[in-house]
Protein backbone atom coordinates (compact mmCIF):
# COMPACT_ATOMS: atom_id res chain seq x y z
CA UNK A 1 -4.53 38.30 9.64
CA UNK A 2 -6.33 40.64 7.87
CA UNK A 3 -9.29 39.30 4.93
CA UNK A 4 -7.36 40.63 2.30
CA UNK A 5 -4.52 38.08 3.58
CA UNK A 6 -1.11 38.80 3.91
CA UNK A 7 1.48 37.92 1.16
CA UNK A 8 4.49 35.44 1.06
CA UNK A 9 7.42 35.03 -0.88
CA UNK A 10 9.12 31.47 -1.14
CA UNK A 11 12.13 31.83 -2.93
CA UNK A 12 14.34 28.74 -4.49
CA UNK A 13 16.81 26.96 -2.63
CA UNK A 14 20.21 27.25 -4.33
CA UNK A 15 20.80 23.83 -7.02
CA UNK A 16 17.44 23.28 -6.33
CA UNK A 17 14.16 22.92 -8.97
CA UNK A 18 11.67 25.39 -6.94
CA UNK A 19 11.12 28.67 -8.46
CA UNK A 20 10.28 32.25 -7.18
CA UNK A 21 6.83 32.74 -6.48
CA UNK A 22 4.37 34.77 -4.34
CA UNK A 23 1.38 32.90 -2.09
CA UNK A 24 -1.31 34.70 -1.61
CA UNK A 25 -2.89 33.44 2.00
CA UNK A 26 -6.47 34.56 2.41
CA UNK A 27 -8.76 34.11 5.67
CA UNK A 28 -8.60 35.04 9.63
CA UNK A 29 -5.93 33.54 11.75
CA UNK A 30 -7.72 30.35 12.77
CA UNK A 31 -9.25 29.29 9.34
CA UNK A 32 -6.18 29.30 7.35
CA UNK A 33 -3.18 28.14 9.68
CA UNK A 34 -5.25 25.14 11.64
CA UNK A 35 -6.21 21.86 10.29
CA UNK A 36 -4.53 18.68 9.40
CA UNK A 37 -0.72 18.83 8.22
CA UNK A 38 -0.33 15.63 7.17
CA UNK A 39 -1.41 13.09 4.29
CA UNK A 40 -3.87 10.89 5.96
CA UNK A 41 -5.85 8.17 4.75
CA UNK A 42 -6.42 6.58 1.39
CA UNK A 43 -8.73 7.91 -1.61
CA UNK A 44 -9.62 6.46 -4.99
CA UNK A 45 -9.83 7.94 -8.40
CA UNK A 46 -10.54 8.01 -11.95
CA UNK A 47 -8.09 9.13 -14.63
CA UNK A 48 -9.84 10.38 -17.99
CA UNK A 49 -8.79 9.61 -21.10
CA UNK A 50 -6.21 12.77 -21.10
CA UNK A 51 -4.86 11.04 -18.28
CA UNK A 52 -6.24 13.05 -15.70
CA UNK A 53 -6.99 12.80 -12.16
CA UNK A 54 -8.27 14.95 -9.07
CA UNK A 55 -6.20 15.13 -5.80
CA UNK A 56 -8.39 14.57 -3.38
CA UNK A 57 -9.57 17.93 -1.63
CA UNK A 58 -7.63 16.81 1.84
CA UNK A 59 -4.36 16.50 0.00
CA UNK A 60 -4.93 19.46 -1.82
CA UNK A 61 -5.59 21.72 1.57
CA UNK A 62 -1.82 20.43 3.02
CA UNK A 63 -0.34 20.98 -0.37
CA UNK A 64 -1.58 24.41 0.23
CA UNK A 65 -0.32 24.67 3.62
CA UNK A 66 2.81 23.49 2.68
CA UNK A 67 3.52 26.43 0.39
CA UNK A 68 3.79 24.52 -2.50
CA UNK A 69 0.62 23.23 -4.03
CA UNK A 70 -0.82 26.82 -3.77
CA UNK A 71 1.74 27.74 -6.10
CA UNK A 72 0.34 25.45 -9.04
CA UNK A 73 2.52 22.01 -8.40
CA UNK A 74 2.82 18.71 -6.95
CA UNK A 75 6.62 17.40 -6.75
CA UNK A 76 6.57 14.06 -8.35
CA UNK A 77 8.79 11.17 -8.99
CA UNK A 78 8.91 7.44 -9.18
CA UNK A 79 8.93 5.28 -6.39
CA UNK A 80 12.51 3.78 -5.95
CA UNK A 81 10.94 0.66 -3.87
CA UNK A 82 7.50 0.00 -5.39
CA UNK A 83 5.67 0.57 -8.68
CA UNK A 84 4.26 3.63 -7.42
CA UNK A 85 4.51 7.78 -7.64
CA UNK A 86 5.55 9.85 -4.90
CA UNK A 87 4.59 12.92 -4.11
CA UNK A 88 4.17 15.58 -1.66
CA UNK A 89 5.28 19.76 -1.50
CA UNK A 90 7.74 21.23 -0.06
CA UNK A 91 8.32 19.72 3.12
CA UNK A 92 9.13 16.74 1.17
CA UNK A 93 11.74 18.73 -1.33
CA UNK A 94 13.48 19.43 2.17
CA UNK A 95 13.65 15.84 3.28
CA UNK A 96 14.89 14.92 0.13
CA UNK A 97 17.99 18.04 -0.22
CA UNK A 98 18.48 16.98 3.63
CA UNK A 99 19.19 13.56 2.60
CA UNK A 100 21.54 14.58 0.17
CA UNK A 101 23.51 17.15 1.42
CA UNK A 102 24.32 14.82 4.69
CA UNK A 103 26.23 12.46 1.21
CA UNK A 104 29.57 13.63 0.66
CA UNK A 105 29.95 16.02 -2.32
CA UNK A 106 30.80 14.43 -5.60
CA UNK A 107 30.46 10.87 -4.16
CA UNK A 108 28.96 8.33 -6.52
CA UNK A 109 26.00 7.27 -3.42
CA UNK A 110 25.27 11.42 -3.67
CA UNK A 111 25.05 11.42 -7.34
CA UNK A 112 23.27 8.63 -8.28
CA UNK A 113 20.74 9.40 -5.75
CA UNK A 114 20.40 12.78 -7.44
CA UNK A 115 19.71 10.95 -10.40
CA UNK A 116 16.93 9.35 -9.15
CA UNK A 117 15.47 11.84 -7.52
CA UNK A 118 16.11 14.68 -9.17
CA UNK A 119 16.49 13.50 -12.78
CA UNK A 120 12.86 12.01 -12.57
CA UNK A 121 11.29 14.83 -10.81
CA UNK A 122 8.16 16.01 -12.93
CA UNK A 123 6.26 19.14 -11.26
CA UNK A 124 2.92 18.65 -12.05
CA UNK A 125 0.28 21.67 -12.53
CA UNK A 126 -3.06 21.59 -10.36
CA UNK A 127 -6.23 22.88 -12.75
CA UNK A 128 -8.89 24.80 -11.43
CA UNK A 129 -10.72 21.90 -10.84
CA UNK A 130 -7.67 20.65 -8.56
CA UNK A 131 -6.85 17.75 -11.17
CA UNK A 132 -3.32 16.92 -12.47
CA UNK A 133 -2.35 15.58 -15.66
CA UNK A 134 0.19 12.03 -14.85
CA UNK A 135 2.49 12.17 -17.91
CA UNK A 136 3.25 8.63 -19.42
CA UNK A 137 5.94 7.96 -18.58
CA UNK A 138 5.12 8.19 -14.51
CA UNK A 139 1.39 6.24 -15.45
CA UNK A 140 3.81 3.52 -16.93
CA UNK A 141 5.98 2.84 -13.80
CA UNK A 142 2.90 2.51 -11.58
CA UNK A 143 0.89 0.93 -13.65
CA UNK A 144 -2.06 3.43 -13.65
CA UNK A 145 -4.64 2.62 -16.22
CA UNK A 146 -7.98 3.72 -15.16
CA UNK A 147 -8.04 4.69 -11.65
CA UNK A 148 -5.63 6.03 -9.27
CA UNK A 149 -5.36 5.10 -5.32
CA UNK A 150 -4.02 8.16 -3.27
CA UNK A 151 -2.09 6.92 0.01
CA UNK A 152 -1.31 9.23 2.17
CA UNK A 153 2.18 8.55 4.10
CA UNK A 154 2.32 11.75 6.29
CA UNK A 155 4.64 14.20 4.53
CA UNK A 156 4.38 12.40 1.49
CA UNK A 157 1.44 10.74 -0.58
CA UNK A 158 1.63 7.70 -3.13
CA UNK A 159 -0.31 7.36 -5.95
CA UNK A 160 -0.80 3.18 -6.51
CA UNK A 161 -2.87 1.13 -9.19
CA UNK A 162 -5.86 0.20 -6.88
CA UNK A 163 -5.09 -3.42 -6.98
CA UNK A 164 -1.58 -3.06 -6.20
CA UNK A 165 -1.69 -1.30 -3.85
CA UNK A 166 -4.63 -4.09 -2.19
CA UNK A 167 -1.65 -6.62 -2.56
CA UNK A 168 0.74 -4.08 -0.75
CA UNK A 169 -1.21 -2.85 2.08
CA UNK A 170 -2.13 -6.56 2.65
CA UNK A 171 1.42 -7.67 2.95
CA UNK A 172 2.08 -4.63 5.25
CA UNK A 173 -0.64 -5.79 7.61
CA UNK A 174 0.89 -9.26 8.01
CA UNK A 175 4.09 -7.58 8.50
CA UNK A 176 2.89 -5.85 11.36
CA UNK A 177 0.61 -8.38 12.95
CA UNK A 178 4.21 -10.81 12.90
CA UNK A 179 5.96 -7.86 14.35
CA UNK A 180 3.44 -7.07 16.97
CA UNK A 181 3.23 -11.36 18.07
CA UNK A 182 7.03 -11.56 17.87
CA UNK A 183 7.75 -8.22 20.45
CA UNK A 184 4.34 -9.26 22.49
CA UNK A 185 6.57 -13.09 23.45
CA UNK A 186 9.49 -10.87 24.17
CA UNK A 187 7.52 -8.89 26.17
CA UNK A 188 6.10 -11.33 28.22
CA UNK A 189 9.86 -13.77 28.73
CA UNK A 190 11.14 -10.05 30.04
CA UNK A 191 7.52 -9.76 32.50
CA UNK A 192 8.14 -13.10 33.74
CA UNK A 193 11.83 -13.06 34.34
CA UNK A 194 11.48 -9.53 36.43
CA UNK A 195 8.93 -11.47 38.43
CA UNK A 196 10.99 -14.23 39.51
CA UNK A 197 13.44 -11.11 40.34
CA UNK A 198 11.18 -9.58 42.32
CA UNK A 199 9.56 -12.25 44.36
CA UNK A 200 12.32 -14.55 46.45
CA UNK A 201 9.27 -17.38 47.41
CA UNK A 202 9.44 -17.84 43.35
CA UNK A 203 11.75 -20.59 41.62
CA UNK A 204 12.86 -21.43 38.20
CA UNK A 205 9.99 -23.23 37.79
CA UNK A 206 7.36 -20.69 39.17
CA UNK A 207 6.66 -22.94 41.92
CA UNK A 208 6.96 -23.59 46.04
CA UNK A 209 7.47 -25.97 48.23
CA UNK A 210 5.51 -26.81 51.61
CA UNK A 211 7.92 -24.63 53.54
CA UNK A 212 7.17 -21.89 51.49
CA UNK A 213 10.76 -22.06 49.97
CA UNK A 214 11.91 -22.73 46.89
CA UNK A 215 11.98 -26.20 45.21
């Protein structure tokens, strides 16, 4: 790729809310197409009093990648599971029109998922200063007041009132460390019983007798 970059045109899916527009990608070969892809790890910052925040510059470099935060927007919506925002670019617009086209047309699951989706969508505008301005209405359902936690979920990110969000990863630790305990005993009745399988000197009980056979 040349410095002055090379153009590309995303153009908008058909029914859905992208819009025309030209990315300008700038940079040799290796600087501009490698580096993280994914939402990754979990930030923390202030909102100003005209409600606005900066993305932190991570998110911001894979909204760019993602041909869609280079074009001046974040995809937005409320969380339909927790009082949080999610968020992301395009890949997550794709996941989203996936999931609905695999609903049958017309049928009430496909429309009032549309609703939610799509009738709460906001796209919000990234500043110069890479900051975004969280409408009320969005601040309201998560609860945002004077700092915003940014989670990153992979293709997505979630934007959490810091102390909520505390609570939440919390109770998604002890989920996992019951998960992990509950398949590590299963995992160990299914070692044990392909031992005894395997080994004809071994009874039910693990034990011999004097013979060497079983008890």
């Amino acid at each position: 790729m040349s410095a002055s970059g090379a153009r590309r045109s995303h153009g908008a899916r058909r029914g859905s809310f992208f819009c025309v527009r030209t990315v300008e990608v700038v940079g040799s070969e290796s600087g501009s197409n490698q580096g993280m892809d994914r939402f990754v790890s979990t930030f923390t910052n202030r909102i100003d009093a005209k409600g606005r925040v900066s993305i932190p510059a991570s998110f911001r470099a894979v909204l760019e990648r993602d041909a869609y935060g280079s074009g001046g927007g974040v995809y937005c919506y409320p969380s339909l599971d927790n009082p949080a925002l999610d968020a992301g670019g395009e890949r997550l617009a794709q996941k989203i029109d996936g999931l609905l086209h695999r609903l049958p047309d017309y049928s009430d699951e496909r429309d009032e998922l549309s609703v939610a989706l799509y009738g709460d969508v906001q796209v919000l505008a990234i500043d110069g200063d890479g900051r975004i301005v969280l409408p009320e209405g969005l601040r309201a359902h998560a609860g945002l007041k004077s700092q915003v936690t940014f989670v990153g979920l992979g293709d997505k990110f979630q934007m959490w009132e810091p102390d909520a969000f505390d609570e939440r990863r919390r109770r998604a630790r002890d989920k996992v460390r019951d998960t992990r305990k509950l398949l590590g005993s299963h995992g160990g009745a299914v070692a044990g019983s392909a031992a005894d399988k395997s080994d004809p000197g071994r009874g039910s009980d693990g034990g011999s007798d004097d013979t060497g056979g079983t008890r």
